[in-house]
C-alpha atoms as a PDB file:
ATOM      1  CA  UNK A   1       0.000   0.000   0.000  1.00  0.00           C
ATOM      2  CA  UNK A   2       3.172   2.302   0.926  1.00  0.00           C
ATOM      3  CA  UNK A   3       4.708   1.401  -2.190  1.00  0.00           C
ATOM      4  CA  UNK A   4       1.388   2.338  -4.416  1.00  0.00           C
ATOM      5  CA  UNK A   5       1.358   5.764  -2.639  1.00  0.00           C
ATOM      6  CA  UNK A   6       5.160   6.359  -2.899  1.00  0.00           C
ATOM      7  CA  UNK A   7       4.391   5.854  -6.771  1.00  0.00           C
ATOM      8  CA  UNK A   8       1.117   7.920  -6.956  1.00  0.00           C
ATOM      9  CA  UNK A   9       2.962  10.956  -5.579  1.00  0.00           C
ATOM     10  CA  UNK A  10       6.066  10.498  -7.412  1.00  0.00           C
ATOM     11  CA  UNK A  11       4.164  10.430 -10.811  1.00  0.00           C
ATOM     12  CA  UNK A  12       2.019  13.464  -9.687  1.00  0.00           C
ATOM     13  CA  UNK A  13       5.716  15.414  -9.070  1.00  0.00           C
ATOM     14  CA  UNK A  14       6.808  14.550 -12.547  1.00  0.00           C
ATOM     15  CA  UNK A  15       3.732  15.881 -14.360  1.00  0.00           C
ATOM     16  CA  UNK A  16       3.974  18.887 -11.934  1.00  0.00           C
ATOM     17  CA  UNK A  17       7.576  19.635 -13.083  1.00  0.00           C
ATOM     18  CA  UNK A  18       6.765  19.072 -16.678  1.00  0.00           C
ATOM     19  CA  UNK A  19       4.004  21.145 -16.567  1.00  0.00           C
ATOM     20  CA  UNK A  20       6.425  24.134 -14.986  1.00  0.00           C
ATOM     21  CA  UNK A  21       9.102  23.864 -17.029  1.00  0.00           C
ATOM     22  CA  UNK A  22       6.973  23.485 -20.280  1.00  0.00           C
ATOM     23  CA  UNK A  23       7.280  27.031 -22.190  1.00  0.00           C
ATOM     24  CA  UNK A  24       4.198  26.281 -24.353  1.00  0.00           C
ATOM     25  CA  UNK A  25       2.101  26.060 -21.372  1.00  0.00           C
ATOM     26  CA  UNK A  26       1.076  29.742 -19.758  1.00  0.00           C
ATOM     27  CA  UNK A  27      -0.869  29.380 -16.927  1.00  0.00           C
ATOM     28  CA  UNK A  28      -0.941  33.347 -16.037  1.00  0.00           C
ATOM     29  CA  UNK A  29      -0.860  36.452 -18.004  1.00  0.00           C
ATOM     30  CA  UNK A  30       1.880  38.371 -16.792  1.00  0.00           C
ATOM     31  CA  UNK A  31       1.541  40.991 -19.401  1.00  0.00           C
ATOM     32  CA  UNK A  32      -0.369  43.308 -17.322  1.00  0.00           C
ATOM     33  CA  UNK A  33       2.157  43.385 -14.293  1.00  0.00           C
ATOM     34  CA  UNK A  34       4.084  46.382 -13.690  1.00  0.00           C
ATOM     35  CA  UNK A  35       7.264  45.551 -12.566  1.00  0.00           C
ATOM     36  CA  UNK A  36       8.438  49.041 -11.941  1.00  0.00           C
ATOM     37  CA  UNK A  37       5.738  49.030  -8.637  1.00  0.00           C
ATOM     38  CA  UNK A  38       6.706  47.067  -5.293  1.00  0.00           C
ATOM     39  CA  UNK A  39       3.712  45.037  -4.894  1.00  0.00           C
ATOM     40  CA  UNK A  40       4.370  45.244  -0.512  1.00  0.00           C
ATOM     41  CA  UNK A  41       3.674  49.536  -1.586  1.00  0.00           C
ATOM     42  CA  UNK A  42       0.534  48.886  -4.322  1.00  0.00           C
ATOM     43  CA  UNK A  43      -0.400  45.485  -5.238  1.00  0.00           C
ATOM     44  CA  UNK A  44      -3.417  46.299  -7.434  1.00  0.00           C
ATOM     45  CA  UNK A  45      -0.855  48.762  -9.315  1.00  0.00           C
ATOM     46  CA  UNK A  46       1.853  46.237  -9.711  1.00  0.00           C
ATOM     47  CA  UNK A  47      -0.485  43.751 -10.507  1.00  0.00           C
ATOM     48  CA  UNK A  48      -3.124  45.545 -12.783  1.00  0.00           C
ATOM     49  CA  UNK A  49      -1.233  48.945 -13.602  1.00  0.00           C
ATOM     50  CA  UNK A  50      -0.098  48.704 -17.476  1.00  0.00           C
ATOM     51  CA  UNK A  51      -3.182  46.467 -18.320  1.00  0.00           C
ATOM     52  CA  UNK A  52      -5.707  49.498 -16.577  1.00  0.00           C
ATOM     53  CA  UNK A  53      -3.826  52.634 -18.076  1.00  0.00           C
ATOM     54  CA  UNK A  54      -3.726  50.781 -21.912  1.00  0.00           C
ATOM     55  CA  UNK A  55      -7.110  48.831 -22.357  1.00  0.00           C
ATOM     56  CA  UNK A  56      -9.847  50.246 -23.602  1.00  0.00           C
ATOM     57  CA  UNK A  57     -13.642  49.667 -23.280  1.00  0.00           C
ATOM     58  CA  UNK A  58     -15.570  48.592 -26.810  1.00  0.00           C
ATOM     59  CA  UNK A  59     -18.152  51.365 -28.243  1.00  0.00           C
ATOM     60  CA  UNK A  60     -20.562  48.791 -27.820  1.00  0.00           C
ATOM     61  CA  UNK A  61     -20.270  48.456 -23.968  1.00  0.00           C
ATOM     62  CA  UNK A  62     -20.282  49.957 -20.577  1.00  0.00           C
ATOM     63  CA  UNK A  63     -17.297  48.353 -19.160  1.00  0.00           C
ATOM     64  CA  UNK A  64     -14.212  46.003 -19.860  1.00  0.00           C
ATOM     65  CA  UNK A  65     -12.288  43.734 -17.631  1.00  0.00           C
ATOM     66  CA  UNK A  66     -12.235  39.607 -17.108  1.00  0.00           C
ATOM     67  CA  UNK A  67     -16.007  39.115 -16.917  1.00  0.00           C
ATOM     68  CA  UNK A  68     -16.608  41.003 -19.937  1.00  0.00           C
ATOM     69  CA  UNK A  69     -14.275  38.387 -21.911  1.00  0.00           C
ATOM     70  CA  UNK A  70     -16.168  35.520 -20.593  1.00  0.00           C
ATOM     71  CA  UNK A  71     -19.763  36.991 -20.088  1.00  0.00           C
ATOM     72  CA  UNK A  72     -20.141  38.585 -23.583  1.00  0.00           C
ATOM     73  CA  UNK A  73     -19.790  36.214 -26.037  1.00  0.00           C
ATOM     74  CA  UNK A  74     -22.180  33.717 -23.577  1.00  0.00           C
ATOM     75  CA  UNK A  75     -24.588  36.832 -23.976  1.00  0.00           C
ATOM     76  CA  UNK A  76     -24.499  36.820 -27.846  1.00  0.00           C
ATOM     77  CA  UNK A  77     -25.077  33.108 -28.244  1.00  0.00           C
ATOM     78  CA  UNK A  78     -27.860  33.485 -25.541  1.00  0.00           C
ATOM     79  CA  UNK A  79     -29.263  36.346 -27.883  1.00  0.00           C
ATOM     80  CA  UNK A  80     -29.187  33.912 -30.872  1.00  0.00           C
ATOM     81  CA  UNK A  81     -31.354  31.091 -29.279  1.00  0.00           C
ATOM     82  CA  UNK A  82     -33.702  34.268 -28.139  1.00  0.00           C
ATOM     83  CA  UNK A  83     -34.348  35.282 -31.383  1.00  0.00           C
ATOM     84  CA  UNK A  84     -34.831  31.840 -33.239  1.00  0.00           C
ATOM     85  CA  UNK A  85     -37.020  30.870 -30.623  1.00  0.00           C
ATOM     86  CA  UNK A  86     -38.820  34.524 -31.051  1.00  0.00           C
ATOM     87  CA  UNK A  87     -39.047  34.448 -34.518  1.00  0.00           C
ATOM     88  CA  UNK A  88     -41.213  31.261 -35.738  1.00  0.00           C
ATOM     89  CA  UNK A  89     -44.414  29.762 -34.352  1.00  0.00           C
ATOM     90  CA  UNK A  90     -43.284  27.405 -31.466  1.00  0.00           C
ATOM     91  CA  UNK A  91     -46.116  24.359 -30.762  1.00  0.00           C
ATOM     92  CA  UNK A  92     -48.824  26.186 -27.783  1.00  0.00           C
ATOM     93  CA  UNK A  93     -48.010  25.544 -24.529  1.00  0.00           C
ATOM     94  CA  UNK A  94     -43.780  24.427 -25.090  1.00  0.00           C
ATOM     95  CA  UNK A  95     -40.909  26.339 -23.468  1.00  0.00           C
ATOM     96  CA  UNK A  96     -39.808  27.614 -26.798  1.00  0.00           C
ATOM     97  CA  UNK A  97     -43.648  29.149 -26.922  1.00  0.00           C
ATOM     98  CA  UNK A  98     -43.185  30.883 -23.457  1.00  0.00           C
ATOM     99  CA  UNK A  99     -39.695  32.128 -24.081  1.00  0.00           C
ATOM    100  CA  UNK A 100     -39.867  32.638 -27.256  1.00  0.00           C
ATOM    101  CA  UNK A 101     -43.273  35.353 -26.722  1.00  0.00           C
ATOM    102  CA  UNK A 102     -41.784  36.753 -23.611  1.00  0.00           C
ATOM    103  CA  UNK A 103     -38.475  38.064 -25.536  1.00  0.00           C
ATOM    104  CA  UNK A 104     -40.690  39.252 -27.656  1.00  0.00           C
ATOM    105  CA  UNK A 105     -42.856  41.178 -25.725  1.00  0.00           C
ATOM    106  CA  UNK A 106     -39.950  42.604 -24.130  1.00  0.00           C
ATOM    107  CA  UNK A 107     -38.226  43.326 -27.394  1.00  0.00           C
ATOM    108  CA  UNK A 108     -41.317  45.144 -28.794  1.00  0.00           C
ATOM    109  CA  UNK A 109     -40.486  48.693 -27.594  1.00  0.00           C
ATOM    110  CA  UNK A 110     -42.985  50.163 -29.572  1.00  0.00           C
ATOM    111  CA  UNK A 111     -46.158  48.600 -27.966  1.00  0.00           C
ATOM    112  CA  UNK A 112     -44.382  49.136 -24.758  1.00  0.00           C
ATOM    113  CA  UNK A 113     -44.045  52.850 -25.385  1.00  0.00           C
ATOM    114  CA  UNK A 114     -47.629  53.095 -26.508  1.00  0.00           C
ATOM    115  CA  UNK A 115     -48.699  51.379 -23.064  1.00  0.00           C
ATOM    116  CA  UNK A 116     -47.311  54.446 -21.587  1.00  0.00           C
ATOM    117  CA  UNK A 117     -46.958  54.044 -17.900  1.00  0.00           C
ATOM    118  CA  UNK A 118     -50.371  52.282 -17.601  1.00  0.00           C
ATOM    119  CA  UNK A 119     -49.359  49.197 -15.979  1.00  0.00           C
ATOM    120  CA  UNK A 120     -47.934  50.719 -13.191  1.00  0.00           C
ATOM    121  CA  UNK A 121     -50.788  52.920 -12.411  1.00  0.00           C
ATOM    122  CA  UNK A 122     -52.322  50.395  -9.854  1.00  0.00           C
ATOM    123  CA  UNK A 123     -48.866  51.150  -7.680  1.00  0.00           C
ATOM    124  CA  UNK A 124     -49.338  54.659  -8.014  1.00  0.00           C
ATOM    125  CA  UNK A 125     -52.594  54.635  -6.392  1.00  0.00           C
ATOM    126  CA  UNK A 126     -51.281  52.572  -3.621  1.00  0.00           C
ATOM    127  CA  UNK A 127     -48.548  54.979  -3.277  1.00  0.00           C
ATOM    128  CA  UNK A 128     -50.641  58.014  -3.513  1.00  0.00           C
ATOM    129  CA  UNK A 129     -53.281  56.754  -0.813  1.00  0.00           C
ATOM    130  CA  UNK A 130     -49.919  56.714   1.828  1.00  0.00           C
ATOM    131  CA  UNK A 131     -50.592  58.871   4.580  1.00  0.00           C
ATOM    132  CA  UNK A 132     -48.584  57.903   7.333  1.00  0.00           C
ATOM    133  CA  UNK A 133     -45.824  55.399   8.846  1.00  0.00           C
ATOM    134  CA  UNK A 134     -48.007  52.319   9.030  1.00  0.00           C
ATOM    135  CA  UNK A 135     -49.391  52.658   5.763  1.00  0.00           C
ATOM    136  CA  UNK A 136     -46.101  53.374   4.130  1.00  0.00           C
ATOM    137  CA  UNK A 137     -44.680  50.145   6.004  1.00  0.00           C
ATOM    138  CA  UNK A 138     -47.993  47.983   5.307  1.00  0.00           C
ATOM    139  CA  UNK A 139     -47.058  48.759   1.651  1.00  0.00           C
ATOM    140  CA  UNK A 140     -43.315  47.797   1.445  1.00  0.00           C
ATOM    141  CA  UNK A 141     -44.188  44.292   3.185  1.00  0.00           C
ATOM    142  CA  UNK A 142     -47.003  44.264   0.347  1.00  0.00           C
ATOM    143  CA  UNK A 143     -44.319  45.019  -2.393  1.00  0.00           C
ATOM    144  CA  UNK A 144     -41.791  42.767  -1.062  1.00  0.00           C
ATOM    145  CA  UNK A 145     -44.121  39.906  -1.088  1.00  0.00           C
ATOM    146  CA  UNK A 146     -43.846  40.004  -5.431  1.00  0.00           C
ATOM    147  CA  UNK A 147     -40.197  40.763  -5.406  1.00  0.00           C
ATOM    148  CA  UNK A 148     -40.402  44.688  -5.251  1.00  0.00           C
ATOM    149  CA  UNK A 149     -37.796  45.828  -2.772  1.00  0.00           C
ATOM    150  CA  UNK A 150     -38.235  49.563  -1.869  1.00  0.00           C
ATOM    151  CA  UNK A 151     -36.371  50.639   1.296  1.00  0.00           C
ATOM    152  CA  UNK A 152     -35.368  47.408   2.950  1.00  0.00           C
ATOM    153  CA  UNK A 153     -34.126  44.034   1.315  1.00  0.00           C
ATOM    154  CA  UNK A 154     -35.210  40.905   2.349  1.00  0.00           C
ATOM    155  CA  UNK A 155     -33.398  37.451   1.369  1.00  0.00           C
ATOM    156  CA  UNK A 156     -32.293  34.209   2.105  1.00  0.00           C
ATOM    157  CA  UNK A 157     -28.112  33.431   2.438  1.00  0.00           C
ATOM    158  CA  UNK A 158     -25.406  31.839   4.593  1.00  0.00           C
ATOM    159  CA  UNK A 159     -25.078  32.980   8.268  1.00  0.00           C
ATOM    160  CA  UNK A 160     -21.794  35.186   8.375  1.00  0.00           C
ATOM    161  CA  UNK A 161     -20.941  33.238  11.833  1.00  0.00           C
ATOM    162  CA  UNK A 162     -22.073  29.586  10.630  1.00  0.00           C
ATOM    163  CA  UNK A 163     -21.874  29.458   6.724  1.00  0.00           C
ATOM    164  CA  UNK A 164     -22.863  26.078   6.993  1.00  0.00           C
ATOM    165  CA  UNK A 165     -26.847  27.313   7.188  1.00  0.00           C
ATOM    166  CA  UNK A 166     -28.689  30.131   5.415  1.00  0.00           C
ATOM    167  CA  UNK A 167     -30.623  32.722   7.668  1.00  0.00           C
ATOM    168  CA  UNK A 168     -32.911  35.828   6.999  1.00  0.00           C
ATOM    169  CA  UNK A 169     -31.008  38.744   5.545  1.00  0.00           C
ATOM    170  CA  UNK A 170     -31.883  41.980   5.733  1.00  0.00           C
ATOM    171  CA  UNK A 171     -30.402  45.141   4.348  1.00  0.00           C
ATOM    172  CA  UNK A 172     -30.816  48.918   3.077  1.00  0.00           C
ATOM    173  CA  UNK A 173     -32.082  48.569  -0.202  1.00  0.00           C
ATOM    174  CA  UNK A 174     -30.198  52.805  -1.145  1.00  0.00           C
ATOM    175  CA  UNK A 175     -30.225  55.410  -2.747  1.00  0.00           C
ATOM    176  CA  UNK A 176     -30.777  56.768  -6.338  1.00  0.00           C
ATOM    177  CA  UNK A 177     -27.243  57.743  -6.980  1.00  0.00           C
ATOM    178  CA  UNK A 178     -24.550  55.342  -6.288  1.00  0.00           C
ATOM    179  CA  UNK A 179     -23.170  56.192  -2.651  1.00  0.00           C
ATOM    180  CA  UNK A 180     -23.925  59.569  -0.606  1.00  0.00           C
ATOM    181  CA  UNK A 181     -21.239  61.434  -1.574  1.00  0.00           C
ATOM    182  CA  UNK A 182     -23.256  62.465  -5.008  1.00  0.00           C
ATOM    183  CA  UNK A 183     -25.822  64.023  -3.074  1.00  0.00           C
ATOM    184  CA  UNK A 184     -23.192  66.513  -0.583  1.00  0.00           C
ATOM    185  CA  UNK A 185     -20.058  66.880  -2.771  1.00  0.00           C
ATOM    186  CA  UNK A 186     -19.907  70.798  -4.445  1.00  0.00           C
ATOM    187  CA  UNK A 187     -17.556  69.854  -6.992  1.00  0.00           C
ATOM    188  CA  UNK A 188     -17.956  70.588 -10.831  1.00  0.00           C
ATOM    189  CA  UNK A 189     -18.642  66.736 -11.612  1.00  0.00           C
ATOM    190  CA  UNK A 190     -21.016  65.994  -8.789  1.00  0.00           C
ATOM    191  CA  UNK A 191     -23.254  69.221  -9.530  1.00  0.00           C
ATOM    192  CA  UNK A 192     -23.354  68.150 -13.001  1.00  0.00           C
ATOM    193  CA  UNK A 193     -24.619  64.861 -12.228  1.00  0.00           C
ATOM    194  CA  UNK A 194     -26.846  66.335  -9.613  1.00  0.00           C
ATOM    195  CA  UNK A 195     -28.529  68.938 -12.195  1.00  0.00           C
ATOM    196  CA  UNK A 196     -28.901  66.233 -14.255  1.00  0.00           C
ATOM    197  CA  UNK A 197     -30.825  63.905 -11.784  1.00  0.00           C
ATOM    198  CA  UNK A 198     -32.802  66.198 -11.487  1.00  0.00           C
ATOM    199  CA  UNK A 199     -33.905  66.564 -14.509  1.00  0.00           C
ATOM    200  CA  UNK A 200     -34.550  62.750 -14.763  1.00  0.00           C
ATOM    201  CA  UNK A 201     -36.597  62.931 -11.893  1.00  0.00           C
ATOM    202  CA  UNK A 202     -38.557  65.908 -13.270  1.00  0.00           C
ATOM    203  CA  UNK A 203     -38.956  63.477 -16.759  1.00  0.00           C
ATOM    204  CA  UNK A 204     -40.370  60.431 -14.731  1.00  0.00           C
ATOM    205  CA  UNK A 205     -42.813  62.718 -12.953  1.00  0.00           C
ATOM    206  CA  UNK A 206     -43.775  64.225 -16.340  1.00  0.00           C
ATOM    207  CA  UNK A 207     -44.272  60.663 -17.747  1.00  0.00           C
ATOM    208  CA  UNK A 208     -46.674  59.594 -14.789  1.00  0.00           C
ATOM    209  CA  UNK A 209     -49.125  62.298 -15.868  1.00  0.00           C
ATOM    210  CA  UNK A 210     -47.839  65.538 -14.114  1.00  0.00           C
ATOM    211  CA  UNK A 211     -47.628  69.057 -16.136  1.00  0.00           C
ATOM    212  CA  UNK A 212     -44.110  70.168 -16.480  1.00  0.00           C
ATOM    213  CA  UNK A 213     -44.552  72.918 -13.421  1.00  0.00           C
ATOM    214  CA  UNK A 214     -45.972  70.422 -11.471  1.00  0.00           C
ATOM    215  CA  UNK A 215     -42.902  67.918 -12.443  1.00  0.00           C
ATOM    216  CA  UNK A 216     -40.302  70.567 -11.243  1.00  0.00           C
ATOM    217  CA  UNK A 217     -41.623  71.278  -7.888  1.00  0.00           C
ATOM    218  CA  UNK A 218     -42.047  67.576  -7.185  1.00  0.00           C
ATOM    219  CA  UNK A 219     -38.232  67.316  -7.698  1.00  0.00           C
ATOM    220  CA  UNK A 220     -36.868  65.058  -4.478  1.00  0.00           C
ATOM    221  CA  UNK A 221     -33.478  64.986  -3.736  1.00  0.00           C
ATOM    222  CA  UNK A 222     -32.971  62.739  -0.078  1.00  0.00           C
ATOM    223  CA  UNK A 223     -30.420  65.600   0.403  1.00  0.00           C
ATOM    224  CA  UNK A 224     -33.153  67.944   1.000  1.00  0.00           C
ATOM    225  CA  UNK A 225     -34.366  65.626   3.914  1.00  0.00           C
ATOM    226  CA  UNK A 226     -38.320  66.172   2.997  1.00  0.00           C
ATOM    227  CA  UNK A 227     -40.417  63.995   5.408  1.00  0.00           C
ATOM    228  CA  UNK A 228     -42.110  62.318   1.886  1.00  0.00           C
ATOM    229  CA  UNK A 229     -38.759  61.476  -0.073  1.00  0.00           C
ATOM    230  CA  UNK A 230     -39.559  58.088   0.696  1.00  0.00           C
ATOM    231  CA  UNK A 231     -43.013  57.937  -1.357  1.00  0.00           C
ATOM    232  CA  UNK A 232     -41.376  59.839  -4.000  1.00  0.00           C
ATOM    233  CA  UNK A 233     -38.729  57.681  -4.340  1.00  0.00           C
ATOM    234  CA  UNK A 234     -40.547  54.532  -4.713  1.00  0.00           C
ATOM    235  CA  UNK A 235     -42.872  56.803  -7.079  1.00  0.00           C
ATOM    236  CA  UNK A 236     -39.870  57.206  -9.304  1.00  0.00           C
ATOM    237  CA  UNK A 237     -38.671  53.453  -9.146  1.00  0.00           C
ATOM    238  CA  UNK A 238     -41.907  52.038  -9.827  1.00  0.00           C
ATOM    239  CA  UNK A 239     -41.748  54.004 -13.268  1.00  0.00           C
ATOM    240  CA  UNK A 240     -38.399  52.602 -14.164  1.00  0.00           C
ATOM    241  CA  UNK A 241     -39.300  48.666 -13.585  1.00  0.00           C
END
């Protein structure tokens, strides 16, 4: 039995030094490394630093990096089986039916347009008829029942103490800008993107049926700190779903 194991790691030692000293075989890209960085002072820098200052993100999308490379071309050959499976008449009933007409229904931007914001303006009611704390709270356990967080997130996931077992999470669903900083900073860039959040907000409002006066003093900002930001908000991300 000694003798079989002796043998078992020996031969795993030999392939291991093949495969090292093999020059065909490249199992890390070391193009990207800066060697000029000490890696104790910056090791994202010396790691990263001539592949971040030289690549460049496509026209055609919003970012670039490792999950791009493998998530992209997954994405176009998902896109493919979407539209055959759009595009002819699928038997009633099949998976290539349901698919198939719900890419399509999402794809058809023109009947969606038409629709306006009319399927949302059940919510709207709901939102509108919120007078107070109880009612506000009676309808974000309402929403969250079909999957609508508003202000708190609810799910299921792996005890930070015991990640053997999954427990009840929950967390601060946000804000409408990415971190708090956009809503305090004075800088040229932040009041840019502030003026034109605004102006989004003022657009959504408009789309839900309000003049464009009405629209602009209806602009919400949480850095204003108005006791009803909280309806509005959920106003404006019930328009966007």
């Amino acid at each position: 039995m000694k003798k079989l194991l002796y043998f078992s790691l020996a031969m795993l030692l030999a392939v291991a030094c093949k495969q090292t000293t093999d020059t065909n075989v490249k199992h890390v890209v070391l193009s990207g490394i800066d060697y000029s960085k000490k890696p104790g002072d910056d090791f994202f820098t010396y790691a990263n630093g001539i592949w971040y200052d030289t690549a460049k993100i496509p026209g055609t999308q919003a970012g670039v990096g490792s999950y791009s490379f493998m998530n992209y071309p997954q994405r176009i050959r998902l896109q493919a089986i979407l539209d055959s499976v759009s595009k002819v008449n699928n038997p009633a009933g099949s998976i290539a039916q349901k698919v198939g007409d719900f890419y399509a229904s999402g794809m058809d931007t023109a009947t969606i347009n038409k629709r306006g914001y009319e399927p949302i303006k059940p919510i709207l009611t709901r939102i509108d008829a919120i007078t107070d704390v109880p009612s506000l709270m009676k309808f974000v356990a309402e929403e969250q029942k079909v999957g609508d967080g508003s202000i708190i997130g609810f799910y299921v996931g792996p005890d930070d103490k015991h990640s053997s077992i999954n427990i009840v999470q929950l967390n601060q669903t946000g804000i409408g800008l990415p971190e708090r900083g956009y809503y305090f900073r004075t800088d040229s860039s932040t009041l840019a993107i502030q003026k034109a959040y605004k102006k989004y907000l003022t657009t959504l409002f408009e789309l839900t049926g309000s003049g464009a006066a009405t629209a602009e003093k209806m602009q919400v900002l949480p850095m204003k700190l108005k006791s009803n930001w909280l309806v509005h908000t959920k106003r404006i991300s019930s328009c966007v779903m």
